[in-house]
PDB file of N, CA and C in Angstrom:
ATOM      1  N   UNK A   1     106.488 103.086  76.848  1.00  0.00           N
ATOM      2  CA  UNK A   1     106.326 101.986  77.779  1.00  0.00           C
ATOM      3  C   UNK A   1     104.838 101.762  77.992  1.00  0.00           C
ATOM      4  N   UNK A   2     104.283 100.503  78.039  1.00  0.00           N
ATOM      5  CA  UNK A   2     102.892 100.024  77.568  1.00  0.00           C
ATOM      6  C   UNK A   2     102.524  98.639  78.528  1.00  0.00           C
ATOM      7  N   UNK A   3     101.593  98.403  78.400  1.00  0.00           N
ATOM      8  CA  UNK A   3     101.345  97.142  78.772  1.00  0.00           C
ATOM      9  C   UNK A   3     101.817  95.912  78.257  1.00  0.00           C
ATOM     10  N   UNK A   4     102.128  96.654  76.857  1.00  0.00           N
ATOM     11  CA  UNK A   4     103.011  95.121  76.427  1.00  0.00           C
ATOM     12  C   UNK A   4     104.347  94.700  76.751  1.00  0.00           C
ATOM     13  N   UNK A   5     104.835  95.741  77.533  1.00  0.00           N
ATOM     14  CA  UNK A   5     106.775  95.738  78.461  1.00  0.00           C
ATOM     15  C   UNK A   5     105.920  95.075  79.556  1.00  0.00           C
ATOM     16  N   UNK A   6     106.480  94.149  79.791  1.00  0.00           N
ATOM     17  CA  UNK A   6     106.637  93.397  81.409  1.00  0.00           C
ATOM     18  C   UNK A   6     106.815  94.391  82.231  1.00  0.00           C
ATOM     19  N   UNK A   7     107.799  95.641  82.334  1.00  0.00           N
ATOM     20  CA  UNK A   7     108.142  96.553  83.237  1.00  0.00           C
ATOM     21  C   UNK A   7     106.836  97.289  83.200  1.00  0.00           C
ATOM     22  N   UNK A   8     106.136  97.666  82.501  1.00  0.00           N
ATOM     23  CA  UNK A   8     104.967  98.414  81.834  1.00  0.00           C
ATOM     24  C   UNK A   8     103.999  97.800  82.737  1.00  0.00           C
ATOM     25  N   UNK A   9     103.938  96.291  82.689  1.00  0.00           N
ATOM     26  CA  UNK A   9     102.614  96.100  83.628  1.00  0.00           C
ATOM     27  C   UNK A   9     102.903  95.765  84.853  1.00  0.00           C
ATOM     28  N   UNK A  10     104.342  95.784  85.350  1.00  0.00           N
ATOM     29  CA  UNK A  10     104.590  95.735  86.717  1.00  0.00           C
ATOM     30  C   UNK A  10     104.423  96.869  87.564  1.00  0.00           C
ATOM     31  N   UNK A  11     104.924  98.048  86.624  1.00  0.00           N
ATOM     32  CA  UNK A  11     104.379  98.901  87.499  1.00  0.00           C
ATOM     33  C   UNK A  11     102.485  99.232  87.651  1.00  0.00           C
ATOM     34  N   UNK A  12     102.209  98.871  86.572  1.00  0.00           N
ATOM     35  CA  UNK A  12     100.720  98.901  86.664  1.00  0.00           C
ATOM     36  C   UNK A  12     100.353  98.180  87.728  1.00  0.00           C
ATOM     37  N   UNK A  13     100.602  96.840  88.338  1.00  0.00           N
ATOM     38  CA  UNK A  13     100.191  96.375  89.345  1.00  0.00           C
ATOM     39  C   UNK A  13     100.849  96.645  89.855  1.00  0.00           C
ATOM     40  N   UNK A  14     101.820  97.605  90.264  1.00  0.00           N
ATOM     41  CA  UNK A  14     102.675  98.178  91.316  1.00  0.00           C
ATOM     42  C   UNK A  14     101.092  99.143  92.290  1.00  0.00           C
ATOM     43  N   UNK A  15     101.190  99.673  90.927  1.00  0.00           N
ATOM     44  CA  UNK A  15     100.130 100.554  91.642  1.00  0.00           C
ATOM     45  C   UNK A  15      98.451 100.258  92.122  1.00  0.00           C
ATOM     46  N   UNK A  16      97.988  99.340  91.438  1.00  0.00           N
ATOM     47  CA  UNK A  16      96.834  98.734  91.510  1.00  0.00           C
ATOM     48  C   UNK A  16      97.196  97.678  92.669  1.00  0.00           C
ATOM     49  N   UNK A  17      97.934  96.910  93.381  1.00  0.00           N
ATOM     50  CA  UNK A  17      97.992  96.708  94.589  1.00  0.00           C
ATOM     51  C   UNK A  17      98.013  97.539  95.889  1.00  0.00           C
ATOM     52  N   UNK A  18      98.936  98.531  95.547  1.00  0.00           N
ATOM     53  CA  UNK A  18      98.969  99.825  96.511  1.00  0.00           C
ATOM     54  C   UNK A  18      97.786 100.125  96.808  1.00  0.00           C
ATOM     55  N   UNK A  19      96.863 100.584  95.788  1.00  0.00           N
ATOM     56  CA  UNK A  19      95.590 101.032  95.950  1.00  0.00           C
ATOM     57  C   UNK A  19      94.568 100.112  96.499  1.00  0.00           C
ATOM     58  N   UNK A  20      94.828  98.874  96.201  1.00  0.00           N
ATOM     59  CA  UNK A  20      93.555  97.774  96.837  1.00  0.00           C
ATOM     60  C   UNK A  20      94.188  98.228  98.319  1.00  0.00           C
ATOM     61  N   UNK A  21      95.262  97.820  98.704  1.00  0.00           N
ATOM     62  CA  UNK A  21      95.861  97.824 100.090  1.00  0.00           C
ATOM     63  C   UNK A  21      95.062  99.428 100.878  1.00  0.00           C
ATOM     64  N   UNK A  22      95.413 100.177  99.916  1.00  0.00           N
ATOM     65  CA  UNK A  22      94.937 101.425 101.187  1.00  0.00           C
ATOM     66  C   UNK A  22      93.502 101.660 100.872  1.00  0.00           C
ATOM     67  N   UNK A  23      92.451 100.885 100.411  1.00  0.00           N
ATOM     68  CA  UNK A  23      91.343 101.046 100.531  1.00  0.00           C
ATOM     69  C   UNK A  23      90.773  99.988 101.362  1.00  0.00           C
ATOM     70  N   UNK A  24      91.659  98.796 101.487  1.00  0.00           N
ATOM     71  CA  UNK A  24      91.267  97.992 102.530  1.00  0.00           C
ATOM     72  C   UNK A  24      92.074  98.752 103.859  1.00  0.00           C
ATOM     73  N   UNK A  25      92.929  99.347 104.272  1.00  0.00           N
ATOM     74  CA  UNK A  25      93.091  99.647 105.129  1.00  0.00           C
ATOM     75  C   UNK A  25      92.567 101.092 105.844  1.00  0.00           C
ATOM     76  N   UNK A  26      91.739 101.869 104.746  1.00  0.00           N
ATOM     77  CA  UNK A  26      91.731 103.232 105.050  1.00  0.00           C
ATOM     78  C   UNK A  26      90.320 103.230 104.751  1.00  0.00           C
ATOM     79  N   UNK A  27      89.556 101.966 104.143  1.00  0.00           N
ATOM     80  CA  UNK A  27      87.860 102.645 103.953  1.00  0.00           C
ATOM     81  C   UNK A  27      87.334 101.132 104.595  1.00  0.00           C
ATOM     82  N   UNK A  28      88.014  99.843 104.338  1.00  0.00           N
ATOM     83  CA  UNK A  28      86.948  98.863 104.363  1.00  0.00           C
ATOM     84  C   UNK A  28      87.139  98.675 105.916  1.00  0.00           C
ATOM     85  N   UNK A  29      88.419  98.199 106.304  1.00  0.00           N
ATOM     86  CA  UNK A  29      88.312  98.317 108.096  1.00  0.00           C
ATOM     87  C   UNK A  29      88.334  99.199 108.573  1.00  0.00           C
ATOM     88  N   UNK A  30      88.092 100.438 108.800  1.00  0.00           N
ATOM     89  CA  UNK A  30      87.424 101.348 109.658  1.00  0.00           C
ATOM     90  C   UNK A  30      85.558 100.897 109.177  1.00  0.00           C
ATOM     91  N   UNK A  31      85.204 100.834 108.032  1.00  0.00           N
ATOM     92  CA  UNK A  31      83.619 100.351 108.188  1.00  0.00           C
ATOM     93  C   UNK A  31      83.157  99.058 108.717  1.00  0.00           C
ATOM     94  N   UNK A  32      84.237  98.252 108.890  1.00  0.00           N
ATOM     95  CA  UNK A  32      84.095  97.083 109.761  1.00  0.00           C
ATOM     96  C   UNK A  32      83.862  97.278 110.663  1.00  0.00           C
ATOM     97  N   UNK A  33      85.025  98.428 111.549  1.00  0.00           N
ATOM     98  CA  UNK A  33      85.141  98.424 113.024  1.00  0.00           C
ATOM     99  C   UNK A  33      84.596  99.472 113.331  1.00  0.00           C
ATOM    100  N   UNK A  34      84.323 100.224 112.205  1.00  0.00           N
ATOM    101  CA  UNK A  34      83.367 101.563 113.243  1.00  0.00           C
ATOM    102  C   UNK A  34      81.704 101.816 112.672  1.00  0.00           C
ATOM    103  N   UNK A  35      81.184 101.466 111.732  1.00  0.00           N
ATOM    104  CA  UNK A  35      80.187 101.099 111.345  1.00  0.00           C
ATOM    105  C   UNK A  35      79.671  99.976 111.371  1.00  0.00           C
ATOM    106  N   UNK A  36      80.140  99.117 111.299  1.00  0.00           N
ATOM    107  CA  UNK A  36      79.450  97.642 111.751  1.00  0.00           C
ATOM    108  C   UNK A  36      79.151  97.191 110.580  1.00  0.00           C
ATOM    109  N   UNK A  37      79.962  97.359 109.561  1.00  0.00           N
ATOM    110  CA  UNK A  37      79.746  96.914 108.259  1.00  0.00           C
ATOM    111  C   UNK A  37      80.788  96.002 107.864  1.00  0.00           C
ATOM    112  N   UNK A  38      80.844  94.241 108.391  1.00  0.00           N
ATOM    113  CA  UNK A  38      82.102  93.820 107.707  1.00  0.00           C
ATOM    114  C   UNK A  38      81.934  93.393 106.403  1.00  0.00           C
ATOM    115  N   UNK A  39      81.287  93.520 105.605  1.00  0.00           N
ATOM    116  CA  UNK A  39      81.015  92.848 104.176  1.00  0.00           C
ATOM    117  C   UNK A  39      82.231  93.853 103.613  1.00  0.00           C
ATOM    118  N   UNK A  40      82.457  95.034 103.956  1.00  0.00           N
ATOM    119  CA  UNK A  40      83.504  95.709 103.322  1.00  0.00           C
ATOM    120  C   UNK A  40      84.399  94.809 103.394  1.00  0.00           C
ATOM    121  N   UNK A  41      85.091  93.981 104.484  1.00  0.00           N
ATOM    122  CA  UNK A  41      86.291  93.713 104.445  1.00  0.00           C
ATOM    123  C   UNK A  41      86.195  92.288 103.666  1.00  0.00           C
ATOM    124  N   UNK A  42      85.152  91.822 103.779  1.00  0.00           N
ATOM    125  CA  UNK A  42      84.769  90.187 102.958  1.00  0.00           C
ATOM    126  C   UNK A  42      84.996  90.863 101.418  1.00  0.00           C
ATOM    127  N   UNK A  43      85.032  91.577 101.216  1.00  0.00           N
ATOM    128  CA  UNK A  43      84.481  91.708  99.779  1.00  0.00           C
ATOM    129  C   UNK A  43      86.346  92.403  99.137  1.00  0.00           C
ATOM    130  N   UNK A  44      86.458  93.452  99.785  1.00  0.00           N
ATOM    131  CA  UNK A  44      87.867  94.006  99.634  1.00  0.00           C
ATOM    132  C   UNK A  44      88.886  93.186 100.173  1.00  0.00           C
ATOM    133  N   UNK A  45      89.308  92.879 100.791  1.00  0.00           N
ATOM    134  CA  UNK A  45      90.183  91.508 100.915  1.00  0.00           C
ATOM    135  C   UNK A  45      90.282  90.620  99.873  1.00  0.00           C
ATOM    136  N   UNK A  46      89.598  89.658  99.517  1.00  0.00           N
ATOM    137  CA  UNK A  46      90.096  89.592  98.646  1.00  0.00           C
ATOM    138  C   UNK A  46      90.604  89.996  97.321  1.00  0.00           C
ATOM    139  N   UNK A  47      89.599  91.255  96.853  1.00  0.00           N
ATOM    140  CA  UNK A  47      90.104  91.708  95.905  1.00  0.00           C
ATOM    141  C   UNK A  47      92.011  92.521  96.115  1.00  0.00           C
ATOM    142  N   UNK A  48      92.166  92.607  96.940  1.00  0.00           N
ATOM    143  CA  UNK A  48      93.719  92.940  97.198  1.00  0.00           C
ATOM    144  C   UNK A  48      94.317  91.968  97.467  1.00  0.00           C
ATOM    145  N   UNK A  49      93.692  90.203  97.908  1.00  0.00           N
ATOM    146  CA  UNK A  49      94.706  89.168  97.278  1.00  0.00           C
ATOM    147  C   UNK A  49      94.759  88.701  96.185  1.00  0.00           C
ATOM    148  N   UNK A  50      93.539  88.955  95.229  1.00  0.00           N
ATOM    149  CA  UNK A  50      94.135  88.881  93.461  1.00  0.00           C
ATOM    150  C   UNK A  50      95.584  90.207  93.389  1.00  0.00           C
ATOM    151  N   UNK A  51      95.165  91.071  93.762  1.00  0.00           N
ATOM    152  CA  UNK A  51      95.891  92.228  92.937  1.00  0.00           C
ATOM    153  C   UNK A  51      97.585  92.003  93.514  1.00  0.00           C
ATOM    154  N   UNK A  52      97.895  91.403  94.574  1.00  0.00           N
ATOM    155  CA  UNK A  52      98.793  91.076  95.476  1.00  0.00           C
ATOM    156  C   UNK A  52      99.528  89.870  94.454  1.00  0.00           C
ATOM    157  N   UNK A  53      98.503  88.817  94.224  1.00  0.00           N
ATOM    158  CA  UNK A  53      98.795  87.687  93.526  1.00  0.00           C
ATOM    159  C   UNK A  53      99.696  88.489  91.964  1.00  0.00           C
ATOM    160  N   UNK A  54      98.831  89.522  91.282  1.00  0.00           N
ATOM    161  CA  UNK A  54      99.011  89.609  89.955  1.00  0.00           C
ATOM    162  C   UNK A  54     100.102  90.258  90.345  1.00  0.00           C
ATOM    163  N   UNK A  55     100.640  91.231  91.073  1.00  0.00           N
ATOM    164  CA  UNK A  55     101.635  91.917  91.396  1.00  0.00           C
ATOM    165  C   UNK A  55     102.830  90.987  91.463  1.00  0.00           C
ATOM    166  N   UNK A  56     102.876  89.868  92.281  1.00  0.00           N
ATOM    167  CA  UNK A  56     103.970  88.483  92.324  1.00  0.00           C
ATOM    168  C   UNK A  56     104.036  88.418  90.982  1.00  0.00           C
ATOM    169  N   UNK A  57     103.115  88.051  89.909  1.00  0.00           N
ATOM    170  CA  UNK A  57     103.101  87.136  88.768  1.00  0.00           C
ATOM    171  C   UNK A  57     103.550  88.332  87.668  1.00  0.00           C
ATOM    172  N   UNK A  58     103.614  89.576  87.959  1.00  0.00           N
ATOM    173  CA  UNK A  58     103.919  90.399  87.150  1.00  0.00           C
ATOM    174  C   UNK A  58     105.490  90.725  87.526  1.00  0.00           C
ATOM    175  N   UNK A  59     105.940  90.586  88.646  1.00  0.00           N
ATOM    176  CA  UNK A  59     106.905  90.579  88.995  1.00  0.00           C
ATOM    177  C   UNK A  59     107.682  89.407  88.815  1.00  0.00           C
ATOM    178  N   UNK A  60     107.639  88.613  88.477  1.00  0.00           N
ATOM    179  CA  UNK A  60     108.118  87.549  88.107  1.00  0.00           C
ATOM    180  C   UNK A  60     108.359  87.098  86.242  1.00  0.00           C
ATOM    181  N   UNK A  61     107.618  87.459  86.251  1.00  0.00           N
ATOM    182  CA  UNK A  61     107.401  88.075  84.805  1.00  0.00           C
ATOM    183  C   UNK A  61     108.774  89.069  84.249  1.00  0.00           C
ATOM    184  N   UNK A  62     108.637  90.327  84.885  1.00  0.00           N
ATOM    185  CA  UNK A  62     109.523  91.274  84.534  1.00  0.00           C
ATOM    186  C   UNK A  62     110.724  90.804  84.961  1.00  0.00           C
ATOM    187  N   UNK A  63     111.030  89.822  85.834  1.00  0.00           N
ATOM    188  CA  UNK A  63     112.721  89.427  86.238  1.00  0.00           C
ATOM    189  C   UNK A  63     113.117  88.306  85.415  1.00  0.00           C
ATOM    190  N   UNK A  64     112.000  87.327  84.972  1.00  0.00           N
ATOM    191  CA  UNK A  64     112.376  86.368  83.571  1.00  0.00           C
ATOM    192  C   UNK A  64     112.679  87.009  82.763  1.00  0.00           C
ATOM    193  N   UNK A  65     112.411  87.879  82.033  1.00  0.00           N
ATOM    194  CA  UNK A  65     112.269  88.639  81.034  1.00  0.00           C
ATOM    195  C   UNK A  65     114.283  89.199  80.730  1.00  0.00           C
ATOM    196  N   UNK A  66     114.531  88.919  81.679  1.00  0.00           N
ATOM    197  CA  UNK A  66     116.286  89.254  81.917  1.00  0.00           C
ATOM    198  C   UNK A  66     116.481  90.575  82.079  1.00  0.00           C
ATOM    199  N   UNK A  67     117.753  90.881  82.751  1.00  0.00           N
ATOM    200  CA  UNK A  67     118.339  91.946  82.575  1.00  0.00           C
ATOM    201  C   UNK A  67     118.186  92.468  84.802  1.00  0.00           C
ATOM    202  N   UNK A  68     117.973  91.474  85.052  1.00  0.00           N
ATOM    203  CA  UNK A  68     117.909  91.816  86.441  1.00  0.00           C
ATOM    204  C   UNK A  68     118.954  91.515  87.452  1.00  0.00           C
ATOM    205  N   UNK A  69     119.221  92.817  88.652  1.00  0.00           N
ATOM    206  CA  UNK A  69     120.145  91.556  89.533  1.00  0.00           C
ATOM    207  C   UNK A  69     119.418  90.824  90.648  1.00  0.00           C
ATOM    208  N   UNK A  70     120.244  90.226  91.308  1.00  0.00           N
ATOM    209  CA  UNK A  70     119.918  89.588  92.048  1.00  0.00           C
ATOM    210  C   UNK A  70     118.732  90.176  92.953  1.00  0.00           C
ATOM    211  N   UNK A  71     119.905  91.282  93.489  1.00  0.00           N
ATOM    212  CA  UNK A  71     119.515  92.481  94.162  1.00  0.00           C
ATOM    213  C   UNK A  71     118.402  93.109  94.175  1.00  0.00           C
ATOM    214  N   UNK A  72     118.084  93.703  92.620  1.00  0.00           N
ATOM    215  CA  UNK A  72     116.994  94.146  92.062  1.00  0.00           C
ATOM    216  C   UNK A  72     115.848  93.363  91.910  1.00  0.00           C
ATOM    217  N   UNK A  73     116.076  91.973  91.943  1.00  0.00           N
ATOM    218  CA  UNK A  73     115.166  91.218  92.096  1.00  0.00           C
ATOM    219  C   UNK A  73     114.799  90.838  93.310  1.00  0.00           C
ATOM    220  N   UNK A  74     115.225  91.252  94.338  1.00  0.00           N
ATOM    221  CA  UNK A  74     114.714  90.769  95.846  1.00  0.00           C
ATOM    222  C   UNK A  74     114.246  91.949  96.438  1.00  0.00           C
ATOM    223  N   UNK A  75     114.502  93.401  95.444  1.00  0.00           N
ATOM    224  CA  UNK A  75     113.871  94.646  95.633  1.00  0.00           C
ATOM    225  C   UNK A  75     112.146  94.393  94.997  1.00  0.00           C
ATOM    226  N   UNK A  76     112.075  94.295  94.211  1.00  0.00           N
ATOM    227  CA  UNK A  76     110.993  93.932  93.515  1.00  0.00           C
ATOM    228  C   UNK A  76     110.044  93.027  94.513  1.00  0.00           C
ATOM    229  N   UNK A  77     110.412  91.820  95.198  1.00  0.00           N
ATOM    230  CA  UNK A  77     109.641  91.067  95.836  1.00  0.00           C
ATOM    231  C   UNK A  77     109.745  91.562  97.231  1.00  0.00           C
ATOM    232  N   UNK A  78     110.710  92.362  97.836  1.00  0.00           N
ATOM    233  CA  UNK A  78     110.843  93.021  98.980  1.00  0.00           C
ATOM    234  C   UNK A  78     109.679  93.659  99.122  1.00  0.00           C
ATOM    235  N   UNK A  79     109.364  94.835  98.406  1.00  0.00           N
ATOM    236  CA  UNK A  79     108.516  95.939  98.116  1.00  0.00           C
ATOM    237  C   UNK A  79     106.865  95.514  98.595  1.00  0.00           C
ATOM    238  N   UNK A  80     107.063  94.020  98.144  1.00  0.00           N
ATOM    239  CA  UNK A  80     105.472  93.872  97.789  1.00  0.00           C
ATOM    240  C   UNK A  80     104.787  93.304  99.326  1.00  0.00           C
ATOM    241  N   UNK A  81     105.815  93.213 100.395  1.00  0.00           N
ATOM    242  CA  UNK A  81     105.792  92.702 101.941  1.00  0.00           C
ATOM    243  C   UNK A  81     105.497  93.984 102.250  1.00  0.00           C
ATOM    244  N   UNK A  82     106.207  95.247 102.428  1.00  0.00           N
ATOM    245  CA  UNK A  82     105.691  96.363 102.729  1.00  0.00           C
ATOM    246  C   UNK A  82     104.883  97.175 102.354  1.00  0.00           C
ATOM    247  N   UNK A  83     104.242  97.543 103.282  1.00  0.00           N
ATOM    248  CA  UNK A  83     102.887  98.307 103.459  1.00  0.00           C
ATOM    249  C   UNK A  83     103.206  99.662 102.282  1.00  0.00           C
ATOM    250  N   UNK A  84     102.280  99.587 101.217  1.00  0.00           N
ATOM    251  CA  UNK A  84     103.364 100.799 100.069  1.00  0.00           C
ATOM    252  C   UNK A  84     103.550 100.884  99.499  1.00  0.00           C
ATOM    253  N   UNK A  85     104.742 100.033  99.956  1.00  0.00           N
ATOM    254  CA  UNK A  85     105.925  99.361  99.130  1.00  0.00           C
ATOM    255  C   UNK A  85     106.206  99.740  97.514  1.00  0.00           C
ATOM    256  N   UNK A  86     105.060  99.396  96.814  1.00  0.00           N
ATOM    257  CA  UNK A  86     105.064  99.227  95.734  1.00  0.00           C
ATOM    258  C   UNK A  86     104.743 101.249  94.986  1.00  0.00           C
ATOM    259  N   UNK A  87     103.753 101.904  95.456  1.00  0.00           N
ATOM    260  CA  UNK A  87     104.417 103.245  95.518  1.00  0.00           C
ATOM    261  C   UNK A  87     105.482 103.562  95.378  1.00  0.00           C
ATOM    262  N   UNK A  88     106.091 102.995  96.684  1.00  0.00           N
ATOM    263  CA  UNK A  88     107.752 103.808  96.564  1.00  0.00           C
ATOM    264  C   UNK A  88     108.301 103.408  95.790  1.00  0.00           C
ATOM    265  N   UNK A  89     108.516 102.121  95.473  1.00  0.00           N
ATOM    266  CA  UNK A  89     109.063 101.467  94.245  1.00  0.00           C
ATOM    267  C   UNK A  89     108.911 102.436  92.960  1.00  0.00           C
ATOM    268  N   UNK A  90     107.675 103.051  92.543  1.00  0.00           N
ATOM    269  CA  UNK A  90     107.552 103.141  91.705  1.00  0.00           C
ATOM    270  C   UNK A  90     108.358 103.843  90.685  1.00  0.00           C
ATOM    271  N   UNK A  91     108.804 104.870  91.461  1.00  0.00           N
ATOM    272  CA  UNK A  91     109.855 105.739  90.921  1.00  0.00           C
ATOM    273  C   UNK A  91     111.560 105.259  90.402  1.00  0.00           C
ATOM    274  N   UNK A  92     111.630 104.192  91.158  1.00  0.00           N
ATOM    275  CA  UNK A  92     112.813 103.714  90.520  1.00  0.00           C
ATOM    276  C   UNK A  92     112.631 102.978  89.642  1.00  0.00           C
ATOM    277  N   UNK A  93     111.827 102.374  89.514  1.00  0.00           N
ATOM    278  CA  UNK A  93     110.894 101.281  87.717  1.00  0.00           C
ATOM    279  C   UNK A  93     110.838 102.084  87.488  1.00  0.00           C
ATOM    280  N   UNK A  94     110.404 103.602  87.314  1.00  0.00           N
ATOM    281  CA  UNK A  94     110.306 104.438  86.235  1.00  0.00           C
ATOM    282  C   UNK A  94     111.477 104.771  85.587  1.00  0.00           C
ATOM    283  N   UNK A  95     112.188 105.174  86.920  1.00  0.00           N
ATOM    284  CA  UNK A  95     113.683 105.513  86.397  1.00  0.00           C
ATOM    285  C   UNK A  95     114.664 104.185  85.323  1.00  0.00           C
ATOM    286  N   UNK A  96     114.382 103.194  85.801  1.00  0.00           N
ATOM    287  CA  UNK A  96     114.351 101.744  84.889  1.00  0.00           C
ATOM    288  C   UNK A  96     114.141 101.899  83.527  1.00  0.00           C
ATOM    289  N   UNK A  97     113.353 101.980  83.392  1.00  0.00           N
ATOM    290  CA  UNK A  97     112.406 101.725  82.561  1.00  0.00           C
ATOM    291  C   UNK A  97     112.928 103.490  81.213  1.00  0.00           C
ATOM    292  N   UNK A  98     113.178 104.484  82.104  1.00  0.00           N
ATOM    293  CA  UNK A  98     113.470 105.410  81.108  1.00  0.00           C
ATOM    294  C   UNK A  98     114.852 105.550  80.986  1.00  0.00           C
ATOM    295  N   UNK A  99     115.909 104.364  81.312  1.00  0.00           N
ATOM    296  CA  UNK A  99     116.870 104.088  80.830  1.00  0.00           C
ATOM    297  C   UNK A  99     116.868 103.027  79.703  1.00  0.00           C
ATOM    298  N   UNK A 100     115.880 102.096  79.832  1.00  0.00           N
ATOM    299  CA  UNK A 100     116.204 101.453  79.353  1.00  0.00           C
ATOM    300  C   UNK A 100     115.461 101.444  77.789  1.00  0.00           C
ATOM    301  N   UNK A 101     114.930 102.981  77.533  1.00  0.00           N
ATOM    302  CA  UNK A 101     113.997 103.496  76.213  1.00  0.00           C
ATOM    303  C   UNK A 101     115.147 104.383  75.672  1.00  0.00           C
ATOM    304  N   UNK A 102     116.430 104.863  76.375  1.00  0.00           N
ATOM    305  CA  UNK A 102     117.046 105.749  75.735  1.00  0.00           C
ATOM    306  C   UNK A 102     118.380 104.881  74.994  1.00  0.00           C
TER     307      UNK A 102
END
């Protein structure tokens, strides 16, 4: 499983959103609000609404691609509202994903 599986790069921005998210929440606003540094949050903000964006577009991606339910598809876009989210997710795309290699 690679970047060239849709599932492959969803979870990649599964995780590369997660990570923008808890560095804007765990390094850039605390240096906003307790250092007096907001350029952190000008600058990290948006970079976690590209990664947010690519995460939708990768997810959307992997549910065209067929083989989804409904269900599973409102898990996928569920995930990406919660704070996480996409972490926890990750393990069941894996589990996905190594069914669907055997």
């Amino acid at each position: 499983m690679g970047l060239s599986d849709p599932l492959g790069r969803l979870r990649l921005m599964g995780w590369v959103e997660g990570t923008t998210l808890l560095l804007l929440v765990g390094v850039a606003v605390p240096l906003k609000h307790l250092g007096g540094w907001p350029q952190a949050v000008s600058v990290l903000g948006p970079v976690h609404g590209l990664a947010f964006l690519a995460y939708l577009a990768a997810a959307i991606e992997a549910v065209s691609s067929g083989g989804w339910t409904r269900r599973e598809a409102a898990r996928l876009f569920g995930v990406s509202l919660v704070p996480f989210g996409t972490f926890l997710n990750d393990r069941w795309l894996a589990a996905r994903a190594a069914a669907r290699s055997t």
